[in-house]
Protein backbone atom coordinates (compact mmCIF):
# COMPACT_ATOMS: atom_id res chain seq x y z
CA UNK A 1 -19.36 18.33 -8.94
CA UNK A 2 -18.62 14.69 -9.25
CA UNK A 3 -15.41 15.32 -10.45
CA UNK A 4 -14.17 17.85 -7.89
CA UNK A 5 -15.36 15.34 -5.04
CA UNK A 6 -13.38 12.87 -6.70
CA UNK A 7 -10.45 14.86 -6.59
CA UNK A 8 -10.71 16.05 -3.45
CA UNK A 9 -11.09 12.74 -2.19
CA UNK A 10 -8.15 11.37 -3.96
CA UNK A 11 -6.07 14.22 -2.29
CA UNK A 12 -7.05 13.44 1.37
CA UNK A 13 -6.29 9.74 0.35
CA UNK A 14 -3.38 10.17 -0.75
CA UNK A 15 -2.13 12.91 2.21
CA UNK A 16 -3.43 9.66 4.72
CA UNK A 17 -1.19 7.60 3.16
CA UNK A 18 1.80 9.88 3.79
CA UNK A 19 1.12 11.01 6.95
CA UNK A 20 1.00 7.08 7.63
CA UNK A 21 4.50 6.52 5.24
CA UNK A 22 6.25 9.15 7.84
CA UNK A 23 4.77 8.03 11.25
CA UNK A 24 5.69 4.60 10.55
CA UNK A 25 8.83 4.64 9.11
CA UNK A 26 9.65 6.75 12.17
CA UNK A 27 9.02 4.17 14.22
CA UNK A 28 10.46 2.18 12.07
CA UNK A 29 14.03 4.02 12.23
CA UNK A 30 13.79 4.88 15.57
CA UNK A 31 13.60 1.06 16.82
CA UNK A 32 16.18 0.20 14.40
CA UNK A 33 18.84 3.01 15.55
CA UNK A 34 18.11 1.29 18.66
CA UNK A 35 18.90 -2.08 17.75
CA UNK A 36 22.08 -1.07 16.14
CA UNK A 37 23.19 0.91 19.19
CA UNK A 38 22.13 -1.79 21.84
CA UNK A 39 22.34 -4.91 19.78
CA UNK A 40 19.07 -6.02 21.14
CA UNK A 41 15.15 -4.98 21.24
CA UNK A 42 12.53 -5.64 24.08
CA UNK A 43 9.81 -7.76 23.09
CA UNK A 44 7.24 -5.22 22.29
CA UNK A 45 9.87 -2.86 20.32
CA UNK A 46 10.44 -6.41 18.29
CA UNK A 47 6.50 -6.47 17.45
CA UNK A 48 6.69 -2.51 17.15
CA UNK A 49 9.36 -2.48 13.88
CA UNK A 50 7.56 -5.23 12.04
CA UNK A 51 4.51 -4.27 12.81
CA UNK A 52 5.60 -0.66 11.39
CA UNK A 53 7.77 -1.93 8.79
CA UNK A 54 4.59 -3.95 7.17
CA UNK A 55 2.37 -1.17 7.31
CA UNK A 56 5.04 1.39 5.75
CA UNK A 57 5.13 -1.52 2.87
CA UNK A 58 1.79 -1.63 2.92
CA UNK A 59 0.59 1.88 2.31
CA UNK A 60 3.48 2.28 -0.90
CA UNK A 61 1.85 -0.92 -1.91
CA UNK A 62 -1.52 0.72 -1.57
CA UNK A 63 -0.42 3.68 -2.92
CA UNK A 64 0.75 3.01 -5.80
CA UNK A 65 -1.62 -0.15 -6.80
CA UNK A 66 -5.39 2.03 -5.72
CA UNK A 67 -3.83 4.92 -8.86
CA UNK A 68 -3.05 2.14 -11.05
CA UNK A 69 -6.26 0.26 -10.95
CA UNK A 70 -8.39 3.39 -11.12
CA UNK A 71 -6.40 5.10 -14.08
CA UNK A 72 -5.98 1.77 -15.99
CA UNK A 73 -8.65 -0.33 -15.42
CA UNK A 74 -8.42 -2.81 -17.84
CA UNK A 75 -5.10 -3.09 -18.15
CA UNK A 76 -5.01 -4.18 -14.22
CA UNK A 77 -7.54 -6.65 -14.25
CA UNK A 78 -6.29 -8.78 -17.16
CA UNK A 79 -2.98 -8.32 -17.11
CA UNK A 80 0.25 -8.93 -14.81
CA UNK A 81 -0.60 -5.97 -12.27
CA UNK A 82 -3.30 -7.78 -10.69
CA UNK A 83 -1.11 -10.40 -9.91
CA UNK A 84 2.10 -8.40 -8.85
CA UNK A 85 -0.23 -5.85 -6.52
CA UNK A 86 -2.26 -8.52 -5.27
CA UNK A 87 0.69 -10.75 -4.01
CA UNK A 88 1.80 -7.94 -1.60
CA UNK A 89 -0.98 -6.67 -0.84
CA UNK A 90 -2.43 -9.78 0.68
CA UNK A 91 0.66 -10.67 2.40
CA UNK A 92 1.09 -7.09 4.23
CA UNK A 93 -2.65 -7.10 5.15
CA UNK A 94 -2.19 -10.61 6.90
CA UNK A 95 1.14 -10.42 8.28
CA UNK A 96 -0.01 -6.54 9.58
CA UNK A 97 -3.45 -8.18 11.12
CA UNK A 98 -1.25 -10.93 13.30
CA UNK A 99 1.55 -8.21 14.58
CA UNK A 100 -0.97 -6.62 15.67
CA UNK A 101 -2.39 -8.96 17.31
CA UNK A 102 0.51 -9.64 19.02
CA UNK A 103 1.18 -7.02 20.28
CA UNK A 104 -2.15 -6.69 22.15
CA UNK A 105 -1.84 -9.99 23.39
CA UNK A 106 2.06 -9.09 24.75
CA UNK A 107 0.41 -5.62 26.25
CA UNK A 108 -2.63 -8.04 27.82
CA UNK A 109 0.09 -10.16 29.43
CA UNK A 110 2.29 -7.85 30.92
CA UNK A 111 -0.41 -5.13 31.90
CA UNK A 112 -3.75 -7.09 33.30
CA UNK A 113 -4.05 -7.85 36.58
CA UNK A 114 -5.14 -11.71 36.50
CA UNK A 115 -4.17 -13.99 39.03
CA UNK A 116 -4.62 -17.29 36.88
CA UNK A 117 -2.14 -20.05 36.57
CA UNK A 118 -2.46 -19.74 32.87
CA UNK A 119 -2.11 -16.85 32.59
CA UNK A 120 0.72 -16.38 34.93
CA UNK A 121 2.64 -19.34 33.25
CA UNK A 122 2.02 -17.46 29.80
CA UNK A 123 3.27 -14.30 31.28
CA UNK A 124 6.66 -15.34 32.15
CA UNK A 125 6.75 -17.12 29.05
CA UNK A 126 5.26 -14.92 26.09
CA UNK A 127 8.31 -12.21 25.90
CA UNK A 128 10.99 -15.75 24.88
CA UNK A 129 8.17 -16.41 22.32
CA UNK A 130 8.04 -13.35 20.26
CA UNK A 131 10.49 -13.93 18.02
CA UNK A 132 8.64 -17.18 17.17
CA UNK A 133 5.71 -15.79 16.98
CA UNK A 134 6.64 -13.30 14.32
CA UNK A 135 8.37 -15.67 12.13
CA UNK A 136 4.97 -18.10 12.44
CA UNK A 137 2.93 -14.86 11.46
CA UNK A 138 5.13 -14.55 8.32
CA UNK A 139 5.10 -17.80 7.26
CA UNK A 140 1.10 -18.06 7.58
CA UNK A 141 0.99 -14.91 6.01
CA UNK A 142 3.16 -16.92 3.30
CA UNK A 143 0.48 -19.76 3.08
CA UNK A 144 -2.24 -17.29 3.34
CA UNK A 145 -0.68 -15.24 0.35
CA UNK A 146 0.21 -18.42 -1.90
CA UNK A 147 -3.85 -19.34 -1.65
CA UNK A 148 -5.08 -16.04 -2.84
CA UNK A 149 -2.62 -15.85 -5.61
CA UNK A 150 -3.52 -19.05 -6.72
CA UNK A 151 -7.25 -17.61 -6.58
CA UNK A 152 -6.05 -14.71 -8.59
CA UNK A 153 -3.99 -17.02 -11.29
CA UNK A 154 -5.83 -19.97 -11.94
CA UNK A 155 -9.01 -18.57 -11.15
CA UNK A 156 -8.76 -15.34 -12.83
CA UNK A 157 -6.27 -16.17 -15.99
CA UNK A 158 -7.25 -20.33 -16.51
CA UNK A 159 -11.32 -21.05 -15.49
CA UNK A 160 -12.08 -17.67 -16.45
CA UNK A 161 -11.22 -18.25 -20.24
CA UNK A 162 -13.28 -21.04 -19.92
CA UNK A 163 -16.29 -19.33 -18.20
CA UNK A 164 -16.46 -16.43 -20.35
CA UNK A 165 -17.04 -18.47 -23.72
CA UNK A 166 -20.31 -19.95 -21.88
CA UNK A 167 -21.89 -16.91 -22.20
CA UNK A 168 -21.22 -15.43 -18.74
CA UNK A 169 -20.24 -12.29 -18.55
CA UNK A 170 -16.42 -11.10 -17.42
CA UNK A 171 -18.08 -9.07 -14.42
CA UNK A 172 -20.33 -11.61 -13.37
CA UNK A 173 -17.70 -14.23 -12.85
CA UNK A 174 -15.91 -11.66 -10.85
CA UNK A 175 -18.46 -11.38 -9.14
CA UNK A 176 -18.79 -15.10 -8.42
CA UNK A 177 -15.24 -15.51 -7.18
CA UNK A 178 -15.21 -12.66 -5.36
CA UNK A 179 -18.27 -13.84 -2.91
CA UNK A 180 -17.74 -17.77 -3.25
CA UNK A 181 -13.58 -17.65 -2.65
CA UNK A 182 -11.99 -14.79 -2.47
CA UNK A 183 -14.81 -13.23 0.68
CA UNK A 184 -14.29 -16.91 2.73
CA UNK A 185 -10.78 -16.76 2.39
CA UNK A 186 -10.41 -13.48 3.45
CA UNK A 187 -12.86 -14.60 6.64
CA UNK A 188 -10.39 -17.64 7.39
CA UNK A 189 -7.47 -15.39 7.23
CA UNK A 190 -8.40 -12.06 9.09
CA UNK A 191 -11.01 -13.68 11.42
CA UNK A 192 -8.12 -16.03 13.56
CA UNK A 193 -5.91 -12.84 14.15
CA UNK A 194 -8.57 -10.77 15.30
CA UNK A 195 -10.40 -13.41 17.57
CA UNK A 196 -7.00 -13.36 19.45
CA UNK A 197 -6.80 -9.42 19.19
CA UNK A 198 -10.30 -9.60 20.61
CA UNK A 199 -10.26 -11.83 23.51
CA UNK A 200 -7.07 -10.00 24.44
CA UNK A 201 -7.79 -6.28 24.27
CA UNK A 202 -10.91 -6.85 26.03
CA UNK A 203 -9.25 -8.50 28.64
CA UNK A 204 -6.89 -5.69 29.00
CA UNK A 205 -9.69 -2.93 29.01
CA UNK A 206 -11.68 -4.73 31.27
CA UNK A 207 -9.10 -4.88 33.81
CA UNK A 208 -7.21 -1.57 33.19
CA UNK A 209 -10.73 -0.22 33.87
CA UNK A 210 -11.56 -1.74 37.11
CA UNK A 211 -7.59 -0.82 38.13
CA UNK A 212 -8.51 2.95 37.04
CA UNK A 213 -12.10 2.92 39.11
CA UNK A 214 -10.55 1.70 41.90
CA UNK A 215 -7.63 3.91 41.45
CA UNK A 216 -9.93 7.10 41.45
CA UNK A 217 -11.59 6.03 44.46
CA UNK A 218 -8.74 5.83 46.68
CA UNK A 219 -7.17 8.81 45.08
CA UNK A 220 -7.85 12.38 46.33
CA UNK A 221 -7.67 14.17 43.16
CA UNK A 222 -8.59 12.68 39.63
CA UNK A 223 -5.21 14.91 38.25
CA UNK A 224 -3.11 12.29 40.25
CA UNK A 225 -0.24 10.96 37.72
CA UNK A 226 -0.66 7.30 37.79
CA UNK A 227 -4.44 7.80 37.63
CA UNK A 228 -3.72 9.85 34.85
CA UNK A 229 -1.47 7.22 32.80
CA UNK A 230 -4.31 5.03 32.99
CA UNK A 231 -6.66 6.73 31.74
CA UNK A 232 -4.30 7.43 28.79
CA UNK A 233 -3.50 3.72 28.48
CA UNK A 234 -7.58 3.61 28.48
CA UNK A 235 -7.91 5.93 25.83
CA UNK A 236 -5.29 4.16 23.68
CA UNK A 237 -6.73 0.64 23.59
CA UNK A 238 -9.99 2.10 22.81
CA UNK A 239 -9.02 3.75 19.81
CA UNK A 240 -6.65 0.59 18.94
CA UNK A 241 -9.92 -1.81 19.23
CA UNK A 242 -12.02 0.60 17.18
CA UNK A 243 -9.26 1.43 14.42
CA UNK A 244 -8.68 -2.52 14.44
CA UNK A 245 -12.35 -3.53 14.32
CA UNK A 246 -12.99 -0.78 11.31
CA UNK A 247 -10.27 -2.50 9.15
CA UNK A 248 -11.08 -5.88 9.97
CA UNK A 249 -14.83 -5.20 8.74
CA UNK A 250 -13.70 -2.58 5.83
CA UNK A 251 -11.18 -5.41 4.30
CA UNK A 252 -13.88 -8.04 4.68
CA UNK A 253 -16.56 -5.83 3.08
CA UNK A 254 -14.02 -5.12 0.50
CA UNK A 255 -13.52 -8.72 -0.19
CA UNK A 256 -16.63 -8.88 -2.03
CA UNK A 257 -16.39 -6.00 -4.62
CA UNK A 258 -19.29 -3.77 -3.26
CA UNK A 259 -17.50 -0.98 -4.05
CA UNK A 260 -15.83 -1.26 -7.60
CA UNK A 261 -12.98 1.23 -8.73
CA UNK A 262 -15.92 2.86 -11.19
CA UNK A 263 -18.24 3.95 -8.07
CA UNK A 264 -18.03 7.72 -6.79
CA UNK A 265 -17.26 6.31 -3.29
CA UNK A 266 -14.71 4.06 -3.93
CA UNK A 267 -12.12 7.13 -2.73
CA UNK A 268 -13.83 7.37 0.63
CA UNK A 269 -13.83 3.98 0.79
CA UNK A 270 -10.09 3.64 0.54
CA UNK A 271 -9.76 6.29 3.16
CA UNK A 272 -11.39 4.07 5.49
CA UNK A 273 -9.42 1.07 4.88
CA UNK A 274 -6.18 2.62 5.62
CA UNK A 275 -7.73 4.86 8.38
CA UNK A 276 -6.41 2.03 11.29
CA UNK A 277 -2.42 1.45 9.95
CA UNK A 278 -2.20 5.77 8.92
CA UNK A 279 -3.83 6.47 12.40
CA UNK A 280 -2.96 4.04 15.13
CA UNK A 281 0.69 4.77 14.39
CA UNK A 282 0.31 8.23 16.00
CA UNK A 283 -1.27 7.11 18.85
CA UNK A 284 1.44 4.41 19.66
CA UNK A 285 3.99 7.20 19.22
CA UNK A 286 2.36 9.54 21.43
CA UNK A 287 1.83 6.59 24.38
CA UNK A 288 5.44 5.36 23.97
CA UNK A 289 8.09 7.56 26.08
CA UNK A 290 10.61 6.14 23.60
CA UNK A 291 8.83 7.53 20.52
CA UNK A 292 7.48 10.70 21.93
CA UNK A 293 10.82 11.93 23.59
CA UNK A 294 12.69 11.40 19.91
CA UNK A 295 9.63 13.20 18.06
CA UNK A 296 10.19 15.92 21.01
CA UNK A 297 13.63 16.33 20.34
CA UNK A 298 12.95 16.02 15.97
CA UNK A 299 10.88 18.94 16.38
CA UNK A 300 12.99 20.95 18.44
CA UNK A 301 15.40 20.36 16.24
CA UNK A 302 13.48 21.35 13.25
CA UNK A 303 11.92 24.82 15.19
CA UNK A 304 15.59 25.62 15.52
CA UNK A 305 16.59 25.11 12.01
CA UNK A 306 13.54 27.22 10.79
CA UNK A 307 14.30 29.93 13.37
CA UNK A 308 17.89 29.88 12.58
CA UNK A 309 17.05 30.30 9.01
CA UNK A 310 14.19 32.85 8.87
CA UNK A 311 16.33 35.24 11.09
């Protein structure tokens, strides 16, 4: 019975992780044909294709690193794997955390109604600072990743040599640097990005809901369009903050080895850390008229070449 969870599991894992692989190197492609076409992107199609571009890297990375530590155990945690996996994987997670992040902050900015000087100065000025912004969430991402390999190179390879001939065991010094480095870096890291995502989705909620009361009052009918595409906008933050707030806590959690590769719920806990970047990519195709009228026209596409071919 075990075995047949595990399996099943494992299967629904790895199905996510597709699903995820397609949706976001669709948005991927789709941005891109339009930056060859046009020569240019608007600010939030900038954040859009590298914040879909480091989650498609991300899931292969995931992918193929989650099957290679579970089937070869050993051979992953003392050898060059660790490393190799590790070093992408940590720079993907952070870089993904700050683009989005950004791009709440850029949807905050142009959508809230706020009549601050601050925030009308930042405004008019965030869309010229994208492009800076995403190179300064790379190269953190850089630092970020340079600390955590050193972590898992020194640390692991070096003191633990060193550790082990003291009579401590191999697990219990993970164990150690897993909760006294590894689980504060991880805090430092994650917990700056999603202060920002924070402050600035709740921001936008707060005043997209007030907007959409007020909206609903004056309107005669609840089914009128613009009330409508609020709501929707509503709905899509709210699922953004939760799918955010689930990784954020699921990577931190993870950051201390609770759940080792050994444990009958360490499949269902990889399905919940790649819930947010297999998910949320669906629901920014289906709220972006972009997106959703090329997915329109791929499908229409693809019913005629199936009708075409069955008759």
């Amino acid at each position: 019975m075990r075995l047949a969870l595990t399996v099943f599991f494992m299967v629904l894992f790895i199905l996510l992780c597709l699903l995820g692989i397609l949706a976001n190197g669709f948005i991927v492609l789709v941005l891109s044909r339009e930056w060859l076409r046009y020569g240019r992107l608007l600010p939030s199609d900038m954040i859009l294709v590298s914040l879909g571009a480091s989650r498609f890297c991300l899931q292969w990375v995931g992918l193929v690193g989650n099957f290679y530590h579970f089937f070869h155990l050993v051979e992953y945690s003392k050898g060059l794997a660790r490393q190799f996996v590790g070093l992408h994987w940590d720079f993907l997670n952070t870089a993904t955390f700050w683009f989005g992040t950004w791009l709440s902050v850029l949807f905050c900015m142009k959508i809230a109604n706020f009549t601050h000087p601050t925030f009308l100065w930042l405004r008019w000025r965030l869309s010229g600072w994208v492009p800076r912004l995403l190179l300064g969430s790379v190269l953190i991402s850089f630092i970020a990743t340079l600390l955590f390999f050193w972590g898992n190179h020194a640390v692991y390879q070096g003191f633990l040599t060193r550790k082990t001939s003291q009579n401590v065991t191999y697990k219990n010094w993970i164990r150690r640097l897993e909760i006294h480095y590894f689980l504060p870096l991880k805090l430092i890291t994650l917990s700056i990005p999603c202060s920002i995502f924070l402050v600035s989705i709740v921001l936008l909620i707060n005043s997209l809901r007030k907007h959409t009361k007020k909206m609903q009052h004056n309107s005669p009918s609840l089914q009128d369009p613009s009330t409508q595409a609020h709501t929707r906008a509503l709905k899509s933050l709210i699922s953004f903050l939760i799918l955010y707030a689930l990784s954020f806590v699921s990577l931190i959690i993870d950051a201390t080895g609770f759940i080792s590769s050994q444990s009958e719920w360490y499949w269902p806990w990889q399905i919940i850390i790649y819930l947010c970047i297999s998910v949320h990519p669906f629901v920014l195709i289906f709220s972006n008229l972009k997106l959703r009228g090329m997915l329109r026209q791929l499908l229409l596409l693809a019913r005629g070449f199936w009708v075409t071919k069955v008759v």
